[in-house]
PDB file of N, CA and C in Angstrom:
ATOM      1  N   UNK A   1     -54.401 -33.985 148.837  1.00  0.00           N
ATOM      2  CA  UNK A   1     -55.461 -34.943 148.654  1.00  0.00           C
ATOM      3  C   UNK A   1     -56.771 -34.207 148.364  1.00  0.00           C
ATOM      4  N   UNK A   2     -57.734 -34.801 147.880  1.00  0.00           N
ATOM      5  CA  UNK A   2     -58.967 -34.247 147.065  1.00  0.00           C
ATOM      6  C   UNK A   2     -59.706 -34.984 148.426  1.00  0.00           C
ATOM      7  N   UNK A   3     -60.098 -34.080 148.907  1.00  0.00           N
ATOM      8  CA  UNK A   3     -61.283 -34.359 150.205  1.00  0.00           C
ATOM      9  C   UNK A   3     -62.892 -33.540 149.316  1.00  0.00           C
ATOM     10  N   UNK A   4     -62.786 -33.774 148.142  1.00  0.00           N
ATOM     11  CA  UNK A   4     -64.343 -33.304 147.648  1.00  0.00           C
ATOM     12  C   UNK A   4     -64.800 -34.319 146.489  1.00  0.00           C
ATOM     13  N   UNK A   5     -65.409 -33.586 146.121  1.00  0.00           N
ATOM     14  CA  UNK A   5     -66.399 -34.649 144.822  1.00  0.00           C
ATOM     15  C   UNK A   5     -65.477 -33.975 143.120  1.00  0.00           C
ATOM     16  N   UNK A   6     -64.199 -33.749 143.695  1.00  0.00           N
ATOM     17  CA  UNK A   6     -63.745 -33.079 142.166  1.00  0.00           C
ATOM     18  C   UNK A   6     -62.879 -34.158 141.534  1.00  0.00           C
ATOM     19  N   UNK A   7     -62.826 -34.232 140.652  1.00  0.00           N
ATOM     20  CA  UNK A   7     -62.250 -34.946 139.765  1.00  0.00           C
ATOM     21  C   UNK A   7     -61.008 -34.406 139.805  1.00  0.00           C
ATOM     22  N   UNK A   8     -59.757 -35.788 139.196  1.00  0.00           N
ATOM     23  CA  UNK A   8     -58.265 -34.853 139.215  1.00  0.00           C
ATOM     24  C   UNK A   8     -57.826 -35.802 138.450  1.00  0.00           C
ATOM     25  N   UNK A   9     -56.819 -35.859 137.652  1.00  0.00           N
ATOM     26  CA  UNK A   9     -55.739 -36.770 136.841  1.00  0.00           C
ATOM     27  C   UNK A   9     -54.760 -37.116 137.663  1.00  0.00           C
ATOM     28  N   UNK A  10     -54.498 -38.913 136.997  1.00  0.00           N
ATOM     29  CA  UNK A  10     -53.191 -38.994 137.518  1.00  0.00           C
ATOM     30  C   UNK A  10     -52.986 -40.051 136.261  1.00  0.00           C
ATOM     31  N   UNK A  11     -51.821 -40.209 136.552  1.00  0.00           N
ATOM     32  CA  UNK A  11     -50.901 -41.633 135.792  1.00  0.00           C
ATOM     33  C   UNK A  11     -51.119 -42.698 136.734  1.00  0.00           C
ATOM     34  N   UNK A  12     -51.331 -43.840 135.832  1.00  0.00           N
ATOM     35  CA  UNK A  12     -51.842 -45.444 136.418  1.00  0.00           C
ATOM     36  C   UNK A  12     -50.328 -45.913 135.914  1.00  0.00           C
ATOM     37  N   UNK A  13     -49.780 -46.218 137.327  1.00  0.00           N
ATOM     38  CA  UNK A  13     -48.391 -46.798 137.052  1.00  0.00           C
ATOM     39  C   UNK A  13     -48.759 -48.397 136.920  1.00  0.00           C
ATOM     40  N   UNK A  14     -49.489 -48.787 137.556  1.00  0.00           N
ATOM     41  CA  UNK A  14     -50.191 -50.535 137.997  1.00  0.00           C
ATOM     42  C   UNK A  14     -51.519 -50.675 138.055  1.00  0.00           C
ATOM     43  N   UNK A  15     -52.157 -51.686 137.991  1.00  0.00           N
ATOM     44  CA  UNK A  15     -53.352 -52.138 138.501  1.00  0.00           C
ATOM     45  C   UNK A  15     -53.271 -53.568 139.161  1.00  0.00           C
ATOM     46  N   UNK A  16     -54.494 -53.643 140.269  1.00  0.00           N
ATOM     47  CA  UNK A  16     -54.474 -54.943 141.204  1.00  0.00           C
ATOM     48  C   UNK A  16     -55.905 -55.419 141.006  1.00  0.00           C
ATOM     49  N   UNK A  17     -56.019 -56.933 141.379  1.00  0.00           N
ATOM     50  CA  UNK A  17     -57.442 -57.122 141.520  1.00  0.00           C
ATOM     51  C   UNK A  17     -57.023 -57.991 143.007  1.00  0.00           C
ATOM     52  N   UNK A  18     -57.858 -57.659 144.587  1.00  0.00           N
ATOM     53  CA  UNK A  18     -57.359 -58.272 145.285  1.00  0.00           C
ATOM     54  C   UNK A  18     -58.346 -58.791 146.405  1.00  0.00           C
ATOM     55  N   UNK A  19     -58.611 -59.128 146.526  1.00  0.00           N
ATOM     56  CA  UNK A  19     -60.350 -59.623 147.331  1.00  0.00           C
ATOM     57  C   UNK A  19     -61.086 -58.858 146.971  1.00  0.00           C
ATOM     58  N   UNK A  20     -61.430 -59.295 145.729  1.00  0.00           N
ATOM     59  CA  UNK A  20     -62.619 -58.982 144.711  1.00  0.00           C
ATOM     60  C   UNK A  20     -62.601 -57.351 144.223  1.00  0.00           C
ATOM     61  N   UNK A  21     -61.230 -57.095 145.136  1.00  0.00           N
ATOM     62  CA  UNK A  21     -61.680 -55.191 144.673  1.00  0.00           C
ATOM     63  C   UNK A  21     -60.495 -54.693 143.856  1.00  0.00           C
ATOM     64  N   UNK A  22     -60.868 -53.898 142.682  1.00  0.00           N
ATOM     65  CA  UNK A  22     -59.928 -53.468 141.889  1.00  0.00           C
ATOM     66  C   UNK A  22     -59.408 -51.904 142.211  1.00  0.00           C
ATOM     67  N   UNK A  23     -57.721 -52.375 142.295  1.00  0.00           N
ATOM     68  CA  UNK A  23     -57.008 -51.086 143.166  1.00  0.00           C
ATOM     69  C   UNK A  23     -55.654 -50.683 141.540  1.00  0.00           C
ATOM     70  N   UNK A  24     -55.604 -49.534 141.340  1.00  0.00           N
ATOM     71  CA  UNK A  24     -54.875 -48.777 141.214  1.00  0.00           C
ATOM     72  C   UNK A  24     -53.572 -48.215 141.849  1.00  0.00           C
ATOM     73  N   UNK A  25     -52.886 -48.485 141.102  1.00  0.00           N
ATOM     74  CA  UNK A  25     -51.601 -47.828 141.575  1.00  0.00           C
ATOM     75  C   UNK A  25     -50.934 -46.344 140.998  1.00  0.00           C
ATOM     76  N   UNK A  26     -51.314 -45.099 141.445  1.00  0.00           N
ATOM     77  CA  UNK A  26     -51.186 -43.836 140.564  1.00  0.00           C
ATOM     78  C   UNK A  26     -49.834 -42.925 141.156  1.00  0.00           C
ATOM     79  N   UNK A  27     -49.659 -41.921 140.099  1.00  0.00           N
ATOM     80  CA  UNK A  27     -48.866 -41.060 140.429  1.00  0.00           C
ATOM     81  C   UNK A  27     -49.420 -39.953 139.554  1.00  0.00           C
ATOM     82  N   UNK A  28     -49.295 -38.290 140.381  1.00  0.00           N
ATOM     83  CA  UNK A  28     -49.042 -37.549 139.855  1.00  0.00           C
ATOM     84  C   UNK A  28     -48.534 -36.403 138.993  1.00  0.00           C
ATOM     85  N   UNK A  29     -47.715 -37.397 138.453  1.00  0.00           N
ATOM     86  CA  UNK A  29     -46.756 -36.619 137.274  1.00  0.00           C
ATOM     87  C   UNK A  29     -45.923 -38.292 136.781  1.00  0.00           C
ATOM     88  N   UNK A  30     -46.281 -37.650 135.257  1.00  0.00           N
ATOM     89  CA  UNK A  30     -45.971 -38.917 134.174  1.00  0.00           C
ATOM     90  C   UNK A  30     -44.388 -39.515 134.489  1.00  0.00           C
ATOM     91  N   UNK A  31     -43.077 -38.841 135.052  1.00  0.00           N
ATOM     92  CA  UNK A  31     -42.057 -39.157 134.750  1.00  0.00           C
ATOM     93  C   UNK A  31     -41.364 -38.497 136.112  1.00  0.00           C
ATOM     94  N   UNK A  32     -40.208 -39.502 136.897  1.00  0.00           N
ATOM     95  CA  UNK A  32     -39.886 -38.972 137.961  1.00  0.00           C
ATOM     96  C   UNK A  32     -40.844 -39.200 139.306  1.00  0.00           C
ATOM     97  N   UNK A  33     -40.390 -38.563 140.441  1.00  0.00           N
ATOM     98  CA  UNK A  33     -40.574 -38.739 141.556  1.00  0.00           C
ATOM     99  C   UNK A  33     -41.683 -37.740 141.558  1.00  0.00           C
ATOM    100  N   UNK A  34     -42.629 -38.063 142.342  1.00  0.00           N
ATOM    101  CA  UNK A  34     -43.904 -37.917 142.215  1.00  0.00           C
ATOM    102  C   UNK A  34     -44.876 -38.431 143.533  1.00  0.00           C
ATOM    103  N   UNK A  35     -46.051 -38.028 143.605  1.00  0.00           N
ATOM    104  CA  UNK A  35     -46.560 -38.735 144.665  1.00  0.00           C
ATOM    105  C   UNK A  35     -47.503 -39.685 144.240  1.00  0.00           C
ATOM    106  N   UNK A  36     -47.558 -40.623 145.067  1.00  0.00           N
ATOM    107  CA  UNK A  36     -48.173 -41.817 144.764  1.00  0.00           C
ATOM    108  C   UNK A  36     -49.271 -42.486 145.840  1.00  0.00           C
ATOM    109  N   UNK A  37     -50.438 -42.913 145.111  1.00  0.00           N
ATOM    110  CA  UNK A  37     -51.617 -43.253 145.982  1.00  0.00           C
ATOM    111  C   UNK A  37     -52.088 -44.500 145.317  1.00  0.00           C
ATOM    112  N   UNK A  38     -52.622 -45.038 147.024  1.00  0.00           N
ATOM    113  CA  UNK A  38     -53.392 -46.738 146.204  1.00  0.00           C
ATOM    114  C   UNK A  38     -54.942 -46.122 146.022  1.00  0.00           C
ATOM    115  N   UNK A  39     -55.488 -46.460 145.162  1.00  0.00           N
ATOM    116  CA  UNK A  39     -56.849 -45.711 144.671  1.00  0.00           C
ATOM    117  C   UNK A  39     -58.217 -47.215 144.180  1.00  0.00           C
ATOM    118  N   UNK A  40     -58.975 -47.309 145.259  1.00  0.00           N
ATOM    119  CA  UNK A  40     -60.251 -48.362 145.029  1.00  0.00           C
ATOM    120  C   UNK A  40     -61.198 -48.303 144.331  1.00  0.00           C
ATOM    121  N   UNK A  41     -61.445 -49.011 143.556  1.00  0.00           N
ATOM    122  CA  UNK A  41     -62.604 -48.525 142.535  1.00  0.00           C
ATOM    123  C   UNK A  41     -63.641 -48.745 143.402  1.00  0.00           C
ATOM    124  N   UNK A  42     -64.771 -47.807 143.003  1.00  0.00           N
ATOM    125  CA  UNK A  42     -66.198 -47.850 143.636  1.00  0.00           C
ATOM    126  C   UNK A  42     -66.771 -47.919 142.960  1.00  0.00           C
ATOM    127  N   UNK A  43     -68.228 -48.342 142.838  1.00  0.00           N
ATOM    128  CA  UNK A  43     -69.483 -48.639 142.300  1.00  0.00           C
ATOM    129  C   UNK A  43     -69.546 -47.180 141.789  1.00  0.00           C
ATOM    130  N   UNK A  44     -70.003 -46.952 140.352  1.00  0.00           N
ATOM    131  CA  UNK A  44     -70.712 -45.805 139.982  1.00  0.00           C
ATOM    132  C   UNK A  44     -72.213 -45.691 140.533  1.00  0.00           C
ATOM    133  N   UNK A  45     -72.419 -44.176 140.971  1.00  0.00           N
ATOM    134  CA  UNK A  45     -73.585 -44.011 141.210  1.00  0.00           C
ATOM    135  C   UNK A  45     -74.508 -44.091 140.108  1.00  0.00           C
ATOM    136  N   UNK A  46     -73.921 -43.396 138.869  1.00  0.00           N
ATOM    137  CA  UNK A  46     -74.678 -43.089 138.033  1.00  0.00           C
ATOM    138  C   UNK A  46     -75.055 -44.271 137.010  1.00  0.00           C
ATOM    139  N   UNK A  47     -74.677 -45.115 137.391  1.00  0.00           N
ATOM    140  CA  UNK A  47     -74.464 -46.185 136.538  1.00  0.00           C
ATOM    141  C   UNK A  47     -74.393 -46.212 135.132  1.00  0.00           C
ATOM    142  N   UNK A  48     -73.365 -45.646 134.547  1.00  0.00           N
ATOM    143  CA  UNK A  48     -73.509 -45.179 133.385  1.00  0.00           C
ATOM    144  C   UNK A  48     -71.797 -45.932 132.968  1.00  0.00           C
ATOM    145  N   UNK A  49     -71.298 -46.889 133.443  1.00  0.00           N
ATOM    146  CA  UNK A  49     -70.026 -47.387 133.289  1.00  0.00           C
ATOM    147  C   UNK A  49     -69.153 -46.626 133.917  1.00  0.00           C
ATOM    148  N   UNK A  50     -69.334 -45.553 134.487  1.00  0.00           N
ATOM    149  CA  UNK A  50     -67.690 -44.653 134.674  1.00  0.00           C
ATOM    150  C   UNK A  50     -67.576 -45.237 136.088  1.00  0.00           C
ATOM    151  N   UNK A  51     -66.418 -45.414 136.181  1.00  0.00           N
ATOM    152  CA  UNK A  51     -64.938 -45.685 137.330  1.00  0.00           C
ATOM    153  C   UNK A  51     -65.303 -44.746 138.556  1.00  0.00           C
ATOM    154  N   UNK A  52     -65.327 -44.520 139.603  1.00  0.00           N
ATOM    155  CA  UNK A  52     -64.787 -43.879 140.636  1.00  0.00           C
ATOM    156  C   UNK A  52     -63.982 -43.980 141.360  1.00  0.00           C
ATOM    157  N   UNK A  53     -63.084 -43.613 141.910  1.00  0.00           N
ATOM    158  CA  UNK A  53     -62.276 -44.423 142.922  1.00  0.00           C
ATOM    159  C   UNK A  53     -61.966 -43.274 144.181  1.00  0.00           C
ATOM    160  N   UNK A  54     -61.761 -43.921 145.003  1.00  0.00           N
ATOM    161  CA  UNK A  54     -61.374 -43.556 146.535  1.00  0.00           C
ATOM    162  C   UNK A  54     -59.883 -43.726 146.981  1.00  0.00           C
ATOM    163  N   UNK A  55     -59.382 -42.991 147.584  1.00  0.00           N
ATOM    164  CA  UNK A  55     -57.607 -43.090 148.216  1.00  0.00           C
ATOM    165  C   UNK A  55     -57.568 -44.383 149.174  1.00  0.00           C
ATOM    166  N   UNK A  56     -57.274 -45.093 149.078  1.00  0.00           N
ATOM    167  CA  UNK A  56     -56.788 -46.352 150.302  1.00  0.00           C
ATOM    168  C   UNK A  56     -56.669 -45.961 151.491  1.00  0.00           C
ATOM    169  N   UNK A  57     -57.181 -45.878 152.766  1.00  0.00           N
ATOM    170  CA  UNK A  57     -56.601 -45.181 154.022  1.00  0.00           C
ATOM    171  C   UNK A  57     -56.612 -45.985 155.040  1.00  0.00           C
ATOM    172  N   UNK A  58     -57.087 -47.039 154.865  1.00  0.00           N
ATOM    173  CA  UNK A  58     -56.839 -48.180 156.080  1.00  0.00           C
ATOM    174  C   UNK A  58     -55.642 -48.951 156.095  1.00  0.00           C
ATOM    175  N   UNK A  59     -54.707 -48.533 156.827  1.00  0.00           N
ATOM    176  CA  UNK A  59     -53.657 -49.343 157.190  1.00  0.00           C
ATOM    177  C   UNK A  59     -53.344 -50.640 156.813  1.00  0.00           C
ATOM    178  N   UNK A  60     -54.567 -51.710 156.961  1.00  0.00           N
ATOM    179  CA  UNK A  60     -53.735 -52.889 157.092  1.00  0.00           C
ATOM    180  C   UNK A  60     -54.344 -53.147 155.633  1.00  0.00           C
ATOM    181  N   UNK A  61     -55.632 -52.594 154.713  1.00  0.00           N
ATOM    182  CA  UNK A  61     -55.435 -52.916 153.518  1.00  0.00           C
ATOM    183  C   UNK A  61     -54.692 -52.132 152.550  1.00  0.00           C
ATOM    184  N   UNK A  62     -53.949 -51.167 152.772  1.00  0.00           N
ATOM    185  CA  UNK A  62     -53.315 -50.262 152.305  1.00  0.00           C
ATOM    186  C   UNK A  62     -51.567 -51.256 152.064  1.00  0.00           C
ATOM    187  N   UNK A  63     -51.427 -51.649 153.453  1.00  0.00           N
ATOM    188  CA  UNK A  63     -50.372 -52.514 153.382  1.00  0.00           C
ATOM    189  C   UNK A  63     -50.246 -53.691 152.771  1.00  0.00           C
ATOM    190  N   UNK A  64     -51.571 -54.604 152.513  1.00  0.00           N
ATOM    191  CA  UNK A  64     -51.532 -55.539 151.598  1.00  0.00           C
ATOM    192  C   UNK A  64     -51.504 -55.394 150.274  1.00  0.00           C
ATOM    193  N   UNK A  65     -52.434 -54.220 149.366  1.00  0.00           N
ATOM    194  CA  UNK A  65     -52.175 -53.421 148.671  1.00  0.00           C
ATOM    195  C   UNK A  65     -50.559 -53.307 147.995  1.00  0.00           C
ATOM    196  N   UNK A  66     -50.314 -52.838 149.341  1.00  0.00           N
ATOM    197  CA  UNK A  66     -48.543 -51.896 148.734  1.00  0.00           C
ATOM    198  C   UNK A  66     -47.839 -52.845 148.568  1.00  0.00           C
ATOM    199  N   UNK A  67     -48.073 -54.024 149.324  1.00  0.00           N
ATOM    200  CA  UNK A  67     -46.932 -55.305 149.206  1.00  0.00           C
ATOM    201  C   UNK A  67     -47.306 -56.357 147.529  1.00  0.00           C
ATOM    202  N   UNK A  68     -48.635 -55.818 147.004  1.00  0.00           N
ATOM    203  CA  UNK A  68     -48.696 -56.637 145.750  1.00  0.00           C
ATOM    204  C   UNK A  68     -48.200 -55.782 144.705  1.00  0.00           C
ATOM    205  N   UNK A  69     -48.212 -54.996 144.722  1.00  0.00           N
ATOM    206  CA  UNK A  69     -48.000 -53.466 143.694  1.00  0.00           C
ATOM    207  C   UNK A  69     -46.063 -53.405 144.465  1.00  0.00           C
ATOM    208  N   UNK A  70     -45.768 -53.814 145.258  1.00  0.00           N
ATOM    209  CA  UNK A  70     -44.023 -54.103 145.440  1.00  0.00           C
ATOM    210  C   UNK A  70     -43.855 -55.276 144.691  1.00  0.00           C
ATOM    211  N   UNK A  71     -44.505 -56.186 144.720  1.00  0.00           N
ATOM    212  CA  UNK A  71     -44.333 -57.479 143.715  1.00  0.00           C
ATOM    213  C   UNK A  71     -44.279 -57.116 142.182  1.00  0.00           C
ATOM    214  N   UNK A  72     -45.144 -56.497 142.159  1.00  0.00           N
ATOM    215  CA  UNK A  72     -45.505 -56.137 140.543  1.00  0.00           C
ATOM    216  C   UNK A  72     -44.462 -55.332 140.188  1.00  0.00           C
ATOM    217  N   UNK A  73     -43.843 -54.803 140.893  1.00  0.00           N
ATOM    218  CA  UNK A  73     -42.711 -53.577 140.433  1.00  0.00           C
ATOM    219  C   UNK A  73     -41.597 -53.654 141.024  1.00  0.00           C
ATOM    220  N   UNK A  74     -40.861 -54.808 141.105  1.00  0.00           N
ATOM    221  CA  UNK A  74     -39.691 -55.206 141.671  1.00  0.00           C
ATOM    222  C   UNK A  74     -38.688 -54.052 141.734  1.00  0.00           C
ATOM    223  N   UNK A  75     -38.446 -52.995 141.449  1.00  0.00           N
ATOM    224  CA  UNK A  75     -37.865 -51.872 141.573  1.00  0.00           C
ATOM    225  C   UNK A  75     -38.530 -51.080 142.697  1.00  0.00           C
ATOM    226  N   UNK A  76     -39.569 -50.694 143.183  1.00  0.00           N
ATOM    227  CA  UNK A  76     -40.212 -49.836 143.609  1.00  0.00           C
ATOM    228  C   UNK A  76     -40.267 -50.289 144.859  1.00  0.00           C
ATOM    229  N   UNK A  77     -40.483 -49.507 146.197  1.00  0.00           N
ATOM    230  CA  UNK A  77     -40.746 -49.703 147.058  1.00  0.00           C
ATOM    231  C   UNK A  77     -41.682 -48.514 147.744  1.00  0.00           C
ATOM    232  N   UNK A  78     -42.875 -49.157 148.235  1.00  0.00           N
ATOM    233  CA  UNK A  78     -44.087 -48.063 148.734  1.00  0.00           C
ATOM    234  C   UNK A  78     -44.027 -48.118 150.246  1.00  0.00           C
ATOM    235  N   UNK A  79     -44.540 -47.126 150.624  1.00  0.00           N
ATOM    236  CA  UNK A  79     -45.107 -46.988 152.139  1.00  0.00           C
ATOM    237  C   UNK A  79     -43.848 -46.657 153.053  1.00  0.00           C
TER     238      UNK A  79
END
């Protein structure tokens, strides 16, 4: 996990919009088993349009999260 201000790539397997906040569903490598994170968009500081996003780490929205992104991907199962 990126505990700094650095930027990193991933693959957007999904996207959610879910009490008002838009979540990501990523993995780190395009094809195959891989690791996977729910990722929140945040307000740009810079306000210049760009995206930020944050790792999901609260439990119970992490779990509501994982259960819409299990809907969306009837194959997949998270958490």
């Amino acid at each position: 996990m990126l505990d700094t201000q650095e930027s990193a790539e991933f693959y957007v397997l999904e996207q959610t919009k879910l009490s008002g906040n838009q979540y990501l569903l990523v993995t780190d490598v395009p094809e195959g088993d891989g690791d996977a994170l729910i990722l929140r968009e945040l307000a740009s500081e810079s306000g210049k349009g760009e995206c930020v996003y944050e790792v999901v780490e609260d439990d119970r929205e992490l779990s509501a999260v994982a259960a819409v992104f299990e809907s969306l991907l009837d194959d997949t199962e998270l958490l």
